[in-house]
PDB file of N, CA and C in Angstrom:
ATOM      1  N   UNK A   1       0.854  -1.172   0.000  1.00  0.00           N
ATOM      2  CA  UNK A   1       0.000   0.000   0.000  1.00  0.00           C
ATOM      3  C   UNK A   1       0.900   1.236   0.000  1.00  0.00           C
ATOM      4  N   UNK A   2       0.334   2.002  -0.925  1.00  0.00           N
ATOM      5  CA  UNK A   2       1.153   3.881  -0.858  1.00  0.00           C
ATOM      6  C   UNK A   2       0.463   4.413  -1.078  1.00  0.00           C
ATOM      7  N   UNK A   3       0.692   5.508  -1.041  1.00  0.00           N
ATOM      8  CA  UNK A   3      -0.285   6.977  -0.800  1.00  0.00           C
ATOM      9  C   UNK A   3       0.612   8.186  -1.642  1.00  0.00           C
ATOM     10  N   UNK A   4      -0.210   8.556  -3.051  1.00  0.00           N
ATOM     11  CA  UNK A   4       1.144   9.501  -3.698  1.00  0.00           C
ATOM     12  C   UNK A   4       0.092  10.920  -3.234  1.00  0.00           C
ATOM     13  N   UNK A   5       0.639  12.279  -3.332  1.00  0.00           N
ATOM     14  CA  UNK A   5       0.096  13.548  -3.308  1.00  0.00           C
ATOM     15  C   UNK A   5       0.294  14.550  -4.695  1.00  0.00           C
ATOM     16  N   UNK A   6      -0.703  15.100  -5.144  1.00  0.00           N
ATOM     17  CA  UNK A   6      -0.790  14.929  -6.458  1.00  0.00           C
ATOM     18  C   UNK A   6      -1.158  16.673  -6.681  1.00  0.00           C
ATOM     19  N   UNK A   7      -0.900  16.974  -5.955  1.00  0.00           N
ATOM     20  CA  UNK A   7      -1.321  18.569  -5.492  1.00  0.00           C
ATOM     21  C   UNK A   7      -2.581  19.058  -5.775  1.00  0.00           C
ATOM     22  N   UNK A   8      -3.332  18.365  -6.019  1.00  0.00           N
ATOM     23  CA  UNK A   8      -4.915  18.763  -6.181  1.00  0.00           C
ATOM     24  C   UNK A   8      -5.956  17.633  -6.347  1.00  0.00           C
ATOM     25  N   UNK A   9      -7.369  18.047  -5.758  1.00  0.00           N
ATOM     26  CA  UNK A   9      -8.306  17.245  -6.253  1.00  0.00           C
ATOM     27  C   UNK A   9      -8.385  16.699  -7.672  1.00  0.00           C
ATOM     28  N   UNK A  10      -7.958  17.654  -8.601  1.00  0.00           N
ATOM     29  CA  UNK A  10      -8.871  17.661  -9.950  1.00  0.00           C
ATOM     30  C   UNK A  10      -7.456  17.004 -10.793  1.00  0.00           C
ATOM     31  N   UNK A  11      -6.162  17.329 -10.119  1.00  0.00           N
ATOM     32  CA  UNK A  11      -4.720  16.054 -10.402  1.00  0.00           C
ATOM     33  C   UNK A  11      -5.409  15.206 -10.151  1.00  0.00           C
ATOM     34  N   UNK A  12      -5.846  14.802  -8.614  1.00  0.00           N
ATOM     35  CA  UNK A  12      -5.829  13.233  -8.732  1.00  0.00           C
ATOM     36  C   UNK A  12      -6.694  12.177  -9.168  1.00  0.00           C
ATOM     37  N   UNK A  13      -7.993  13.461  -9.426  1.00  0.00           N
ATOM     38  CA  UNK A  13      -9.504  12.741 -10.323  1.00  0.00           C
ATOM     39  C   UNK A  13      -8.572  12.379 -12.280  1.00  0.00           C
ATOM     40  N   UNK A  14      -7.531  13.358 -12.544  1.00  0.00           N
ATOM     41  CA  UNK A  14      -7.277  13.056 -13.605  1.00  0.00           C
ATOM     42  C   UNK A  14      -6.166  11.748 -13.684  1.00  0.00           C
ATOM     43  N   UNK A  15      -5.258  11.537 -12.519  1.00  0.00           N
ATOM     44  CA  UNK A  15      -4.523  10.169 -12.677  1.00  0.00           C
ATOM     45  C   UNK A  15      -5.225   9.217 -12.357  1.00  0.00           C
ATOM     46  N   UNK A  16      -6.043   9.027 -11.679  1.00  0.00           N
ATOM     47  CA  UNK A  16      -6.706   8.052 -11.335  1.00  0.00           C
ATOM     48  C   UNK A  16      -7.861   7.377 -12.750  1.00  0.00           C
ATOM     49  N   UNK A  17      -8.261   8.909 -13.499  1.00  0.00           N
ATOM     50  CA  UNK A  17      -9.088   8.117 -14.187  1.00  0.00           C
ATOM     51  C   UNK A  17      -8.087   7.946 -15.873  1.00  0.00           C
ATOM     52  N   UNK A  18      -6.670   7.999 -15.666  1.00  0.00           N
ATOM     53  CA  UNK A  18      -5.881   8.027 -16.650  1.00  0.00           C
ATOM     54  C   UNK A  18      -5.023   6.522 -16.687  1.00  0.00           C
ATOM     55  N   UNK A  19      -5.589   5.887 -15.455  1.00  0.00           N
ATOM     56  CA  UNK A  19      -4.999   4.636 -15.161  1.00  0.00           C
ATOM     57  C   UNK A  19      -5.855   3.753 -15.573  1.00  0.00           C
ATOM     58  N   UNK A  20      -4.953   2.370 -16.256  1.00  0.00           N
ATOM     59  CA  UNK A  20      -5.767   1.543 -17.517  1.00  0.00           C
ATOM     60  C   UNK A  20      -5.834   0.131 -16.750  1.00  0.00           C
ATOM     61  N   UNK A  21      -5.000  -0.086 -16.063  1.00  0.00           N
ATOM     62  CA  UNK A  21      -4.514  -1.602 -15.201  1.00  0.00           C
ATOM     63  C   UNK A  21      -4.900  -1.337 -13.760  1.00  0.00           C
ATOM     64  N   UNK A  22      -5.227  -0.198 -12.903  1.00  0.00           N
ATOM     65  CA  UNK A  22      -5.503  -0.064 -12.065  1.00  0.00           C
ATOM     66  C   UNK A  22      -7.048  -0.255 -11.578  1.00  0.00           C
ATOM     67  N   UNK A  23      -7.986  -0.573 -10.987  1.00  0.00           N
ATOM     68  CA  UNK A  23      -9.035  -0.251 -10.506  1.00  0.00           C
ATOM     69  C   UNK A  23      -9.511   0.677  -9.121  1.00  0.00           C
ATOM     70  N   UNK A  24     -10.716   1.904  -9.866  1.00  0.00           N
ATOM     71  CA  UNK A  24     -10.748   2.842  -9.224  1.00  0.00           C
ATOM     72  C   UNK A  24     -12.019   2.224  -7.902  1.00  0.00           C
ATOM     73  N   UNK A  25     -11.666   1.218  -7.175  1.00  0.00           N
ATOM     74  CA  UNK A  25     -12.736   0.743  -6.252  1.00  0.00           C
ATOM     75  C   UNK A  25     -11.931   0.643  -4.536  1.00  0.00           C
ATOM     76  N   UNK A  26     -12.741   0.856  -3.871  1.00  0.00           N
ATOM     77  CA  UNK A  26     -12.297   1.013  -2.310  1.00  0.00           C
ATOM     78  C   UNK A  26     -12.203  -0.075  -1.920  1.00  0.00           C
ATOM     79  N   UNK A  27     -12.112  -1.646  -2.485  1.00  0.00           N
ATOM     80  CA  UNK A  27     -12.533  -2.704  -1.572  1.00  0.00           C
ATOM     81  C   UNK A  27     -11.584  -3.210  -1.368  1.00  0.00           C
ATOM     82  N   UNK A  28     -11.201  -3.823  -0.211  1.00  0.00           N
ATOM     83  CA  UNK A  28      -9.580  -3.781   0.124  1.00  0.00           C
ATOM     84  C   UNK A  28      -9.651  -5.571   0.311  1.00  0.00           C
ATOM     85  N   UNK A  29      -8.023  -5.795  -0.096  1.00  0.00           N
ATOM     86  CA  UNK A  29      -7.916  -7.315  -0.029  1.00  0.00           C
ATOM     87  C   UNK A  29      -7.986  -7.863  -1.065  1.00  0.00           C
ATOM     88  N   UNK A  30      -8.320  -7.037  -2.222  1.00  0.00           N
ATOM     89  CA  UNK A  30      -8.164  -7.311  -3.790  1.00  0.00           C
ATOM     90  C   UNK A  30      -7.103  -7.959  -4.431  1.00  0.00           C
ATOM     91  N   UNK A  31      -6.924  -8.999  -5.219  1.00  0.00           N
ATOM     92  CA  UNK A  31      -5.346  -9.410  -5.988  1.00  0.00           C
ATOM     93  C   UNK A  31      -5.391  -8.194  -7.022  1.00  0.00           C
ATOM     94  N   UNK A  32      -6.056  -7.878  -7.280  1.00  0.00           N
ATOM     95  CA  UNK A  32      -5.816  -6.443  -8.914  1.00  0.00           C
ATOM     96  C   UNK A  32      -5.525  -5.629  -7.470  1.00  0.00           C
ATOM     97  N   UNK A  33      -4.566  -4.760  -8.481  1.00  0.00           N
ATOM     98  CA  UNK A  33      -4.605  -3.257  -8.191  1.00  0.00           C
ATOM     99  C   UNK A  33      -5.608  -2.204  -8.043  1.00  0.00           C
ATOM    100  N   UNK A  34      -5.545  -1.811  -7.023  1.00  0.00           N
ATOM    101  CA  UNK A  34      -6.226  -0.938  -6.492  1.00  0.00           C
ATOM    102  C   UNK A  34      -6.384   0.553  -6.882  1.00  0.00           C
ATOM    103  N   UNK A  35      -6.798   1.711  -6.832  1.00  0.00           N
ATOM    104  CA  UNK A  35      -6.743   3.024  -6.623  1.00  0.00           C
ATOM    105  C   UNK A  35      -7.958   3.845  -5.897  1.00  0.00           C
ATOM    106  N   UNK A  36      -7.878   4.825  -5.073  1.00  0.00           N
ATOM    107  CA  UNK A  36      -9.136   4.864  -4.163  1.00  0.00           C
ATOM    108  C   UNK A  36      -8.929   6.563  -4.027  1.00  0.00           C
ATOM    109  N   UNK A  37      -9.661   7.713  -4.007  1.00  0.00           N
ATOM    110  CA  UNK A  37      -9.153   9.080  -3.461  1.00  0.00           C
ATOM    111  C   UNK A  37     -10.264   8.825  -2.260  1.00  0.00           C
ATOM    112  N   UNK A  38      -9.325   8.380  -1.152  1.00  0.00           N
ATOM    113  CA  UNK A  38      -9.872   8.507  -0.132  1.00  0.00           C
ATOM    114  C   UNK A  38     -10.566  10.034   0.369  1.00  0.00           C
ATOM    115  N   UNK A  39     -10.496  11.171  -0.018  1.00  0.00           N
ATOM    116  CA  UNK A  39     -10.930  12.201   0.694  1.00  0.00           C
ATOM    117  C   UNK A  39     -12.445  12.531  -0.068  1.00  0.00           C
ATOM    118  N   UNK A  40     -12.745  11.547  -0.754  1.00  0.00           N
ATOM    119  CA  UNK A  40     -14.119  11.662  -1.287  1.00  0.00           C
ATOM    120  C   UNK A  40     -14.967  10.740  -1.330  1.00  0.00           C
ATOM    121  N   UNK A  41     -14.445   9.297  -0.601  1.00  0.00           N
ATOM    122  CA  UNK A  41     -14.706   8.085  -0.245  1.00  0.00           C
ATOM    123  C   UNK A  41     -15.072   7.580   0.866  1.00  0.00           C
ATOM    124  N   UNK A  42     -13.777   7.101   1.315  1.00  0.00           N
ATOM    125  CA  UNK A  42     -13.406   6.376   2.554  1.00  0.00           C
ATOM    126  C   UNK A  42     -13.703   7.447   3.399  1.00  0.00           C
ATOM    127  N   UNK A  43     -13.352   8.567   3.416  1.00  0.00           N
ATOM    128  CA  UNK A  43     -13.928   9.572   4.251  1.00  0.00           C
ATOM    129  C   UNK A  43     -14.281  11.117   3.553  1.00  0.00           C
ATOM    130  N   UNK A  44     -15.061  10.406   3.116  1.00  0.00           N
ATOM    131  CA  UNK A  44     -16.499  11.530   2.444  1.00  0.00           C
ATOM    132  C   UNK A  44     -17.447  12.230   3.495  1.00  0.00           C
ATOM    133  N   UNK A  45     -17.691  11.389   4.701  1.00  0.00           N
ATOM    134  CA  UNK A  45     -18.124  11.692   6.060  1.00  0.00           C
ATOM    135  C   UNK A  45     -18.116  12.008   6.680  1.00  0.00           C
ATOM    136  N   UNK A  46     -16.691  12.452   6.719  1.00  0.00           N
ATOM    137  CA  UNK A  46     -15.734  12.671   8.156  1.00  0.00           C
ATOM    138  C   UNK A  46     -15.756  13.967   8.406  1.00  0.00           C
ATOM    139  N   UNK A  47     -15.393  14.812   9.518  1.00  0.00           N
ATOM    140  CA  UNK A  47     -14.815  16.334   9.388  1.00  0.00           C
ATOM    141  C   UNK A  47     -13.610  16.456   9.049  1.00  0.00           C
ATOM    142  N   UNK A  48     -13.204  17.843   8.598  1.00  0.00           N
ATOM    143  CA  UNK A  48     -12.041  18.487   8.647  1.00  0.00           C
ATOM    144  C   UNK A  48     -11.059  18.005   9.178  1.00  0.00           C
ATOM    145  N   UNK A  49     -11.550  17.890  10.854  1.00  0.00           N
ATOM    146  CA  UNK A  49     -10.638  17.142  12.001  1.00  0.00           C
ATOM    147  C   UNK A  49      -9.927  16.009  11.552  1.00  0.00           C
ATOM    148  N   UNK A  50     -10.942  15.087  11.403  1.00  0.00           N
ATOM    149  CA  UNK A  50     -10.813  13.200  11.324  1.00  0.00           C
ATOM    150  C   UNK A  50     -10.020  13.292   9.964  1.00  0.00           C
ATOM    151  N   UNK A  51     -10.215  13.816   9.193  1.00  0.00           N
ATOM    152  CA  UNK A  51      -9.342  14.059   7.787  1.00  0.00           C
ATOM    153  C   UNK A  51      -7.844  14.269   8.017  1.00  0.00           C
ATOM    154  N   UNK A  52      -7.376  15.349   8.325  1.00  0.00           N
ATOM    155  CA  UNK A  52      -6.685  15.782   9.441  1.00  0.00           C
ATOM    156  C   UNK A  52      -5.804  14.944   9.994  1.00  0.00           C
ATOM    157  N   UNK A  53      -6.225  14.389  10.864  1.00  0.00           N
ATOM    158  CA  UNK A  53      -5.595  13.608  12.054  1.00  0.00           C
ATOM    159  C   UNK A  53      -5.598  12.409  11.534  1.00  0.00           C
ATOM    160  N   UNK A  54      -6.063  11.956  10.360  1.00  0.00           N
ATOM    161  CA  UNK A  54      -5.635  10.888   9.346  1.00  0.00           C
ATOM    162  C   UNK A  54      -4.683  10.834   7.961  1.00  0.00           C
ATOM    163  N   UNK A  55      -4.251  11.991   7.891  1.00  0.00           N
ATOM    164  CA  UNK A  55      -3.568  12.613   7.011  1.00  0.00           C
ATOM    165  C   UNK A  55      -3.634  12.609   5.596  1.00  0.00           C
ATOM    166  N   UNK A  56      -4.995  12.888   5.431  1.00  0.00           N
ATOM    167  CA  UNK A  56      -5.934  13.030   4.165  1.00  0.00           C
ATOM    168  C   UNK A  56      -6.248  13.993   4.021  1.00  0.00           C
ATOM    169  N   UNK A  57      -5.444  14.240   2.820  1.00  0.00           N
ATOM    170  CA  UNK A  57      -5.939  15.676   1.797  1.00  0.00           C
ATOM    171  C   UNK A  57      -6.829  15.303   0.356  1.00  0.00           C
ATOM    172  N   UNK A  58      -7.008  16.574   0.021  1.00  0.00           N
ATOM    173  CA  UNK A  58      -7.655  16.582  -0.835  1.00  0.00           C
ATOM    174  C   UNK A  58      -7.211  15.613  -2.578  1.00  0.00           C
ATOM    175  N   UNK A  59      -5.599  15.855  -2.151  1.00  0.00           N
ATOM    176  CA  UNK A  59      -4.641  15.655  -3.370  1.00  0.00           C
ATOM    177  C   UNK A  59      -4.615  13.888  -3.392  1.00  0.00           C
ATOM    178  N   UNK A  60      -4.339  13.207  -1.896  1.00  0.00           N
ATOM    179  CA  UNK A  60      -3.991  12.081  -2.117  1.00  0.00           C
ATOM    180  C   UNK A  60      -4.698  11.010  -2.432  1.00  0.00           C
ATOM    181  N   UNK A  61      -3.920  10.364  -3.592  1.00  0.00           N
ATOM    182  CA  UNK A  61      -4.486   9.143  -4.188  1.00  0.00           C
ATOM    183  C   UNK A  61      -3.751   7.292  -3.240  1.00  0.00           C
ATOM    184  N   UNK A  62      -4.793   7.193  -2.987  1.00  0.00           N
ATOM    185  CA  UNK A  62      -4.199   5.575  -2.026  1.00  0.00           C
ATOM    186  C   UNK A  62      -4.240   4.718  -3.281  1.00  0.00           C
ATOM    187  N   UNK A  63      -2.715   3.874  -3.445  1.00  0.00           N
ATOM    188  CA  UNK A  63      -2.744   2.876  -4.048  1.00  0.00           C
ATOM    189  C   UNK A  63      -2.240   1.268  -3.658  1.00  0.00           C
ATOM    190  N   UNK A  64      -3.285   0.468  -3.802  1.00  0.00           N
ATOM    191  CA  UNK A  64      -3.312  -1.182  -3.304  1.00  0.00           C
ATOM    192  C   UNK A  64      -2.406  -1.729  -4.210  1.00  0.00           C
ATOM    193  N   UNK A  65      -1.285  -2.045  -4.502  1.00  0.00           N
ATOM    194  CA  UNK A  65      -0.625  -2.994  -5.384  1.00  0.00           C
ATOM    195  C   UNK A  65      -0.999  -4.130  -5.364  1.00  0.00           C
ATOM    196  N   UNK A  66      -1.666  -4.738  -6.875  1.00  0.00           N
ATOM    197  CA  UNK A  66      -1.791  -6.143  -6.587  1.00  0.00           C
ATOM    198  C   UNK A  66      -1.124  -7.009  -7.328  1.00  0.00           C
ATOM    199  N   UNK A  67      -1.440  -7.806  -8.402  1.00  0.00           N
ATOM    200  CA  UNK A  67      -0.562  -9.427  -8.398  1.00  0.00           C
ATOM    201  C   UNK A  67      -0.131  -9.003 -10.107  1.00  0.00           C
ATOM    202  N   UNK A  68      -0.931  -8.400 -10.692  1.00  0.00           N
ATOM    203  CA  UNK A  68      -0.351  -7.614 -11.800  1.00  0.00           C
ATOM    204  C   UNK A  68       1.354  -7.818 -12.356  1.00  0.00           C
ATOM    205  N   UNK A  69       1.192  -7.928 -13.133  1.00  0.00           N
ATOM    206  CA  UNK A  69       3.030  -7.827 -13.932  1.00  0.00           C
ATOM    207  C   UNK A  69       3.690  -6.570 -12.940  1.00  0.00           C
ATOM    208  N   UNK A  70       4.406  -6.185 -12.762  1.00  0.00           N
ATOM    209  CA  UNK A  70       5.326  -5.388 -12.775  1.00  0.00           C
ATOM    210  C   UNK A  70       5.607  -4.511 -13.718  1.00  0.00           C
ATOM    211  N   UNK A  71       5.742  -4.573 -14.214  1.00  0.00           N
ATOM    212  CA  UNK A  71       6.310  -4.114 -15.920  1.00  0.00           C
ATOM    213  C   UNK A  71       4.731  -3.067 -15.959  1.00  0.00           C
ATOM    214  N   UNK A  72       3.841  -4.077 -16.279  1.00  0.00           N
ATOM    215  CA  UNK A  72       2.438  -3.418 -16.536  1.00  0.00           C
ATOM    216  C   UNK A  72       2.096  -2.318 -15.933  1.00  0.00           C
ATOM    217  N   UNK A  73       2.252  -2.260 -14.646  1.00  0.00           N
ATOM    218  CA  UNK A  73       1.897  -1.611 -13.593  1.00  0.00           C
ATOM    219  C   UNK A  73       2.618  -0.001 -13.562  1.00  0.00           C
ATOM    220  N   UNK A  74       4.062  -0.554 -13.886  1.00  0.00           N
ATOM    221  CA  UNK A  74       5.200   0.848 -13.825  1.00  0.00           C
ATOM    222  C   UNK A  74       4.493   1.089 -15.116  1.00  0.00           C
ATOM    223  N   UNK A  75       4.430   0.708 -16.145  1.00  0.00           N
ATOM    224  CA  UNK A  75       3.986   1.639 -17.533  1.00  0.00           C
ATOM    225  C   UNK A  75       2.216   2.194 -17.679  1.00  0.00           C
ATOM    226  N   UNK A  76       1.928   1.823 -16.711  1.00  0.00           N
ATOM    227  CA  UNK A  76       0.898   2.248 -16.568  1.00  0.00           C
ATOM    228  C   UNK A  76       0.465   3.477 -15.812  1.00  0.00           C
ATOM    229  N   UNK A  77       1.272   3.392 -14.893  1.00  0.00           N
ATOM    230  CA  UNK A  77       1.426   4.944 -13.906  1.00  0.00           C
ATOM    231  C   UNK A  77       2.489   5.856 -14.441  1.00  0.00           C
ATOM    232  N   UNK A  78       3.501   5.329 -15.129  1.00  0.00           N
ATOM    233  CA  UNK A  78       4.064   6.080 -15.497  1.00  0.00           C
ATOM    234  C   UNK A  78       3.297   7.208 -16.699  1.00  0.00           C
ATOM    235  N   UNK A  79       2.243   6.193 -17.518  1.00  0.00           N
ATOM    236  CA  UNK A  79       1.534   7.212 -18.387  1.00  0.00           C
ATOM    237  C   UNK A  79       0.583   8.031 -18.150  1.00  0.00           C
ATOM    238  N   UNK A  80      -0.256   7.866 -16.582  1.00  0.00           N
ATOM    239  CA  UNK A  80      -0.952   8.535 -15.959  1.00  0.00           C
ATOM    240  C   UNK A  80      -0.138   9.883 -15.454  1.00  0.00           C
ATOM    241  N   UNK A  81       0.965   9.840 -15.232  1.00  0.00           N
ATOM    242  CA  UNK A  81       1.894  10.566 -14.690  1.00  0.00           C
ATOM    243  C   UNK A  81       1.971  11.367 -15.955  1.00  0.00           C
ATOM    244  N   UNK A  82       2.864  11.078 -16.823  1.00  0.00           N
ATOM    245  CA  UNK A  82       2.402  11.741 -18.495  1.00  0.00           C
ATOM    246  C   UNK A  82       1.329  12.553 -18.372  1.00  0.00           C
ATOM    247  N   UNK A  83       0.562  11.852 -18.035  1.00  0.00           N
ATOM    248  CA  UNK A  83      -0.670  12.898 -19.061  1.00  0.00           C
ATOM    249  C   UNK A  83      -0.943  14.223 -17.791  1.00  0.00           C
ATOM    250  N   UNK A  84      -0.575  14.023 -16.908  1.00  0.00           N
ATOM    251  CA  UNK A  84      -0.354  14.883 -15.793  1.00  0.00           C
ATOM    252  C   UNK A  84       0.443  16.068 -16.430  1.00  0.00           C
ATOM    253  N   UNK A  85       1.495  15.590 -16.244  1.00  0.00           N
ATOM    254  CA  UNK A  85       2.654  16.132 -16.901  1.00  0.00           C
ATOM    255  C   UNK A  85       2.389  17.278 -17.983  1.00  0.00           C
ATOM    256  N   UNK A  86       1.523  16.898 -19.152  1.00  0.00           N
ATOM    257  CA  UNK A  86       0.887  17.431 -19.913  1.00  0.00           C
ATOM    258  C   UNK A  86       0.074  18.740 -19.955  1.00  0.00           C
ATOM    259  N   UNK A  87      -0.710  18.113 -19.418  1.00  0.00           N
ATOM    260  CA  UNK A  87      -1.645  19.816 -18.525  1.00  0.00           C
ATOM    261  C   UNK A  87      -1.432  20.702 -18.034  1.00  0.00           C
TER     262      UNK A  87
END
């Protein structure tokens, strides 16, 4: 599990939905790869505080590594990263 910071909401709505091998679902314990923006999810609920004191911003994208190639995975974020890059 990692957690990248992407300096904005609307960064990390765009890597997340720029990722082809990843899946954008919260359910944890998955063999696929994961991707989740917890600050609109997992704690969509929460206050300011609990956000906070969990160290969830707006920017960060949580990612589950799962059983996936290797190879696949790096060229896959790497092109999400690209198209970042881009904008």
């Amino acid at each position: 599990l990692l957690t990248v910071r992407l300096g904005s909401k609307e960064r990390a709505y765009r890597f997340i939905n720029a990722l082809q091998y990843a899946l954008n679902v919260s359910n944890i314990g998955d063999a696929r790869t994961l991707v989740v923006h917890p600050a609109s999810t997992i704690f969509a609920h929460a206050s300011e505080a609990e956000k906070d004191y969990a160290g969830v911003t707006s920017d960060l994208v949580r990612i589950s590594v799962g059983l996936e190639d290797a190879e696949d995975l790096l060229a896959d974020f790497g092109q999400a990263l690209a198209k970042l890059a881009e904008s």
